[in-house]
PDB file of N, CA and C in Angstrom:
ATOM      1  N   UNK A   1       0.847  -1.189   0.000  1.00  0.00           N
ATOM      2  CA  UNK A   1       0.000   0.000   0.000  1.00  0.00           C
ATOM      3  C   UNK A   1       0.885   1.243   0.000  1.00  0.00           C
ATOM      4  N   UNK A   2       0.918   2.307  -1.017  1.00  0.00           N
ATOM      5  CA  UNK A   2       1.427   3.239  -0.897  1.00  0.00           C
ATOM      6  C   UNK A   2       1.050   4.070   0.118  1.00  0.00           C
ATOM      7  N   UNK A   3       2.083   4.720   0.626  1.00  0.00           N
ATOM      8  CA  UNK A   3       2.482   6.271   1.632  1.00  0.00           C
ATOM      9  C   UNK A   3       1.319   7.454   1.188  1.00  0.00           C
ATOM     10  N   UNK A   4       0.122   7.342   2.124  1.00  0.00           N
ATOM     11  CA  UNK A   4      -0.104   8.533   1.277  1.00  0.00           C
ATOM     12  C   UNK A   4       0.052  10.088   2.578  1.00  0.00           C
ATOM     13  N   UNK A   5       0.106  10.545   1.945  1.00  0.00           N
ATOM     14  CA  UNK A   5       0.330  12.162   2.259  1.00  0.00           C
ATOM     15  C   UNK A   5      -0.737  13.149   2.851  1.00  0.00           C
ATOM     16  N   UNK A   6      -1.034  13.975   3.892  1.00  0.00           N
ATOM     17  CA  UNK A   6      -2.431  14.884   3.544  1.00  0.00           C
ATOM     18  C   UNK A   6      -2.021  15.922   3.903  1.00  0.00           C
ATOM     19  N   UNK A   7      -1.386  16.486   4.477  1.00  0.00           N
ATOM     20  CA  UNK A   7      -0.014  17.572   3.730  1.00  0.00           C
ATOM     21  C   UNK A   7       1.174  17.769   3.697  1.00  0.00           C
ATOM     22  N   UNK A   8       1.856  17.594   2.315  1.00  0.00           N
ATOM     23  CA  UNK A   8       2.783  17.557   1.802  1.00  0.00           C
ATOM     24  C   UNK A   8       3.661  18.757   2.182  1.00  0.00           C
ATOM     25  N   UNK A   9       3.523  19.595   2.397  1.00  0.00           N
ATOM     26  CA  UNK A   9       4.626  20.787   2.986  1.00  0.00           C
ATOM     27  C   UNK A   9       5.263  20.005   4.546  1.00  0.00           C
ATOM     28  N   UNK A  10       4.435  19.491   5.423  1.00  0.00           N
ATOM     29  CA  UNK A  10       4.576  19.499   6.510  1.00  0.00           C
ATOM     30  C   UNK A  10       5.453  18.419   6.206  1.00  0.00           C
ATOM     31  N   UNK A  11       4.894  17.122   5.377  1.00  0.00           N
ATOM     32  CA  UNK A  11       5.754  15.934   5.288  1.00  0.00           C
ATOM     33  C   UNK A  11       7.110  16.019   4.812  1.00  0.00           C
ATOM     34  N   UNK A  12       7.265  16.965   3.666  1.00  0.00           N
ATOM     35  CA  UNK A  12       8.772  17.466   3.231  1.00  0.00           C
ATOM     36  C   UNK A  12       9.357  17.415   4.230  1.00  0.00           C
ATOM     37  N   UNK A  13       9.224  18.926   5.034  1.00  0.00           N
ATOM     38  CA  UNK A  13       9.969  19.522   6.399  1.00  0.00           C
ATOM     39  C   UNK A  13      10.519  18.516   7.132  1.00  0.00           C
ATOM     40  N   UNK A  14       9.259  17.637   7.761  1.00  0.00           N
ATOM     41  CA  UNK A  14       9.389  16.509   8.775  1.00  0.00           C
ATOM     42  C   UNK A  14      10.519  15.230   8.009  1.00  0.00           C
ATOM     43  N   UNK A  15      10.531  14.617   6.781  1.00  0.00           N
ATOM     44  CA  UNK A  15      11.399  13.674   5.900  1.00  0.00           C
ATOM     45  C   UNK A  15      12.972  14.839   6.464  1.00  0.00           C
ATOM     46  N   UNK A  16      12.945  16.144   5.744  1.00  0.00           N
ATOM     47  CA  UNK A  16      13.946  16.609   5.589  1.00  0.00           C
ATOM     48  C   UNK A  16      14.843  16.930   6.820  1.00  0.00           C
ATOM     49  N   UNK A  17      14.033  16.979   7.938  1.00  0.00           N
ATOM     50  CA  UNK A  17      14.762  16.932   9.506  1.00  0.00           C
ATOM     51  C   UNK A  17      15.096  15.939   9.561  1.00  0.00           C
ATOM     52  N   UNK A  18      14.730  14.673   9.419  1.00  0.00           N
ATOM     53  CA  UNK A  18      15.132  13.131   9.371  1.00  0.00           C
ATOM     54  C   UNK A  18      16.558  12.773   9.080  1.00  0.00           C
ATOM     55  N   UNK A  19      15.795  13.458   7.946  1.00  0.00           N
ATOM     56  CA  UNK A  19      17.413  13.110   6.568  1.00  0.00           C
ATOM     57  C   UNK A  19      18.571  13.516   6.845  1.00  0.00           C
ATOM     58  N   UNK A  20      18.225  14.825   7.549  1.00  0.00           N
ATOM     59  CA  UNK A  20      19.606  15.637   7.713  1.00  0.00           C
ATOM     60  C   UNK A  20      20.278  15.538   9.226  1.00  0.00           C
ATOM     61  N   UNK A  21      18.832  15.171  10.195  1.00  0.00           N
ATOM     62  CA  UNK A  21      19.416  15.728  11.928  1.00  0.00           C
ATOM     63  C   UNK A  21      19.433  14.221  12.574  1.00  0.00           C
ATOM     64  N   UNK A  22      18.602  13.264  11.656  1.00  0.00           N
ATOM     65  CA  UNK A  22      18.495  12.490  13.098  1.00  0.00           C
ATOM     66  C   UNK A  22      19.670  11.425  13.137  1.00  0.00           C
ATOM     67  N   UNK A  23      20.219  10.942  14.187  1.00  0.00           N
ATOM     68  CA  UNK A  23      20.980  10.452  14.840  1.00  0.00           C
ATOM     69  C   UNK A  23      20.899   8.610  14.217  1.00  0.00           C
ATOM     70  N   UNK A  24      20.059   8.224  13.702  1.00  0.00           N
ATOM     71  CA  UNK A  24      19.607   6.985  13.852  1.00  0.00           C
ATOM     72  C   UNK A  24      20.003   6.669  12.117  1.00  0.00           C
ATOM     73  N   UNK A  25      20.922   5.958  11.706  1.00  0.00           N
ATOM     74  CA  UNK A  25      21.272   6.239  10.080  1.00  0.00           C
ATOM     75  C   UNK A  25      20.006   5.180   9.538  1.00  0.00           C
ATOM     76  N   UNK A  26      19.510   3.885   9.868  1.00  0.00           N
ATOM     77  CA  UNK A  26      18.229   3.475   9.459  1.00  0.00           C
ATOM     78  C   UNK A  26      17.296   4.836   9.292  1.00  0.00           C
ATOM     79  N   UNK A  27      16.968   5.401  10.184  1.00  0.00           N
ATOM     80  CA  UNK A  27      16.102   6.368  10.223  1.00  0.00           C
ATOM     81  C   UNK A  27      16.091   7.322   8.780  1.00  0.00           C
ATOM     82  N   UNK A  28      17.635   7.952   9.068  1.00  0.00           N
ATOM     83  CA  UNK A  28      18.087   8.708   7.673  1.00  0.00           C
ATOM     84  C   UNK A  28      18.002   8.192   6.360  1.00  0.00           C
ATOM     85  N   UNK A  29      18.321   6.746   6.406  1.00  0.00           N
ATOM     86  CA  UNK A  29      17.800   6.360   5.140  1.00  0.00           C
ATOM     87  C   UNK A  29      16.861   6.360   4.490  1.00  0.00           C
ATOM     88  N   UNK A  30      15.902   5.942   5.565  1.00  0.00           N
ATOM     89  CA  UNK A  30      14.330   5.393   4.907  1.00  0.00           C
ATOM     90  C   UNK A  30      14.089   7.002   4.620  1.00  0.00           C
ATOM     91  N   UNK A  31      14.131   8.140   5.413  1.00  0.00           N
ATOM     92  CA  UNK A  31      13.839   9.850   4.907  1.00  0.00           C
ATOM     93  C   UNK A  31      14.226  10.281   3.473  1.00  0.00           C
ATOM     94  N   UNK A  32      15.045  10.003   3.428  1.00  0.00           N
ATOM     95  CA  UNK A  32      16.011   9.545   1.822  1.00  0.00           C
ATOM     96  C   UNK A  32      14.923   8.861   0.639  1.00  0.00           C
ATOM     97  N   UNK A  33      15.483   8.169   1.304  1.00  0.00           N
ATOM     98  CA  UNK A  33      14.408   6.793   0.202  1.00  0.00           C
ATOM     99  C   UNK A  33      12.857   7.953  -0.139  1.00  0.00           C
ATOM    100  N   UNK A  34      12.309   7.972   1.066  1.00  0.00           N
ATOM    101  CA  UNK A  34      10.825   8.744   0.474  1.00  0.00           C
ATOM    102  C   UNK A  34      11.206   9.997   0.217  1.00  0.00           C
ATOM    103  N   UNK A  35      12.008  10.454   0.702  1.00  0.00           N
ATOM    104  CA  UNK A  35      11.941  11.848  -0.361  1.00  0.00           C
ATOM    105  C   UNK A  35      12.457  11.995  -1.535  1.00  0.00           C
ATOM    106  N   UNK A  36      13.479  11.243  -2.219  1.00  0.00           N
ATOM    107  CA  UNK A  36      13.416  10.594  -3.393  1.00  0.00           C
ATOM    108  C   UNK A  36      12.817  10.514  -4.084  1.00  0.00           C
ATOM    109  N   UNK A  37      11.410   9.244  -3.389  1.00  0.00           N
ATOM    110  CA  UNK A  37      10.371   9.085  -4.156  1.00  0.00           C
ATOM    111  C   UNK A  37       9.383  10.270  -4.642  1.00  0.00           C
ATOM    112  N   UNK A  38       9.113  11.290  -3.173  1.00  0.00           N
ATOM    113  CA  UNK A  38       7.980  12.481  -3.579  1.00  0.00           C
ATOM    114  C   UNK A  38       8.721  13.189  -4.195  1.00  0.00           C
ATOM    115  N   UNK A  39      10.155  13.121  -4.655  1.00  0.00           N
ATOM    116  CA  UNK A  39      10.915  14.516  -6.075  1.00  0.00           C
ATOM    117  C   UNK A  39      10.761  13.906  -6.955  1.00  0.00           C
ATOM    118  N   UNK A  40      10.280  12.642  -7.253  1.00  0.00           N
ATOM    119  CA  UNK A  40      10.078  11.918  -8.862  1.00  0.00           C
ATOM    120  C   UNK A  40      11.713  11.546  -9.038  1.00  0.00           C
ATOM    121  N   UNK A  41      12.839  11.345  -8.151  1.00  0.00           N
ATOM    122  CA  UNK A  41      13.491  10.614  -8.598  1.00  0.00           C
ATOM    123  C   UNK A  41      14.260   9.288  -8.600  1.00  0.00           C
ATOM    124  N   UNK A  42      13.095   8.497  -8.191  1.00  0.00           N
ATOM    125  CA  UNK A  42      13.303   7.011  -8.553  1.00  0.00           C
ATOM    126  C   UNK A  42      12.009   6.626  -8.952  1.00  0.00           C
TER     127      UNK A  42
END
């Protein structure tokens, strides 16, 4: 079942603190991985 979203500004922000701050590199990845996916590039 796809990820779905119900707002996308907030979800960016929240992926992009992930990606960049959190401590936990599983964590950072999977933020990665979906934000990836919501820029269309994979």
């Amino acid at each position: 079942m796809p990820l779905q979203f119900y707002d996308k500004h907030q979800t960016l922000e929240l992926l992009n603190a992930i990606a960049n701050c959190d401590r936990d590199e599983k964590s950072k990845e999977f933020a990665k991985e979906k934000l990836a996916k919501l820029n269309g590039q994979t």
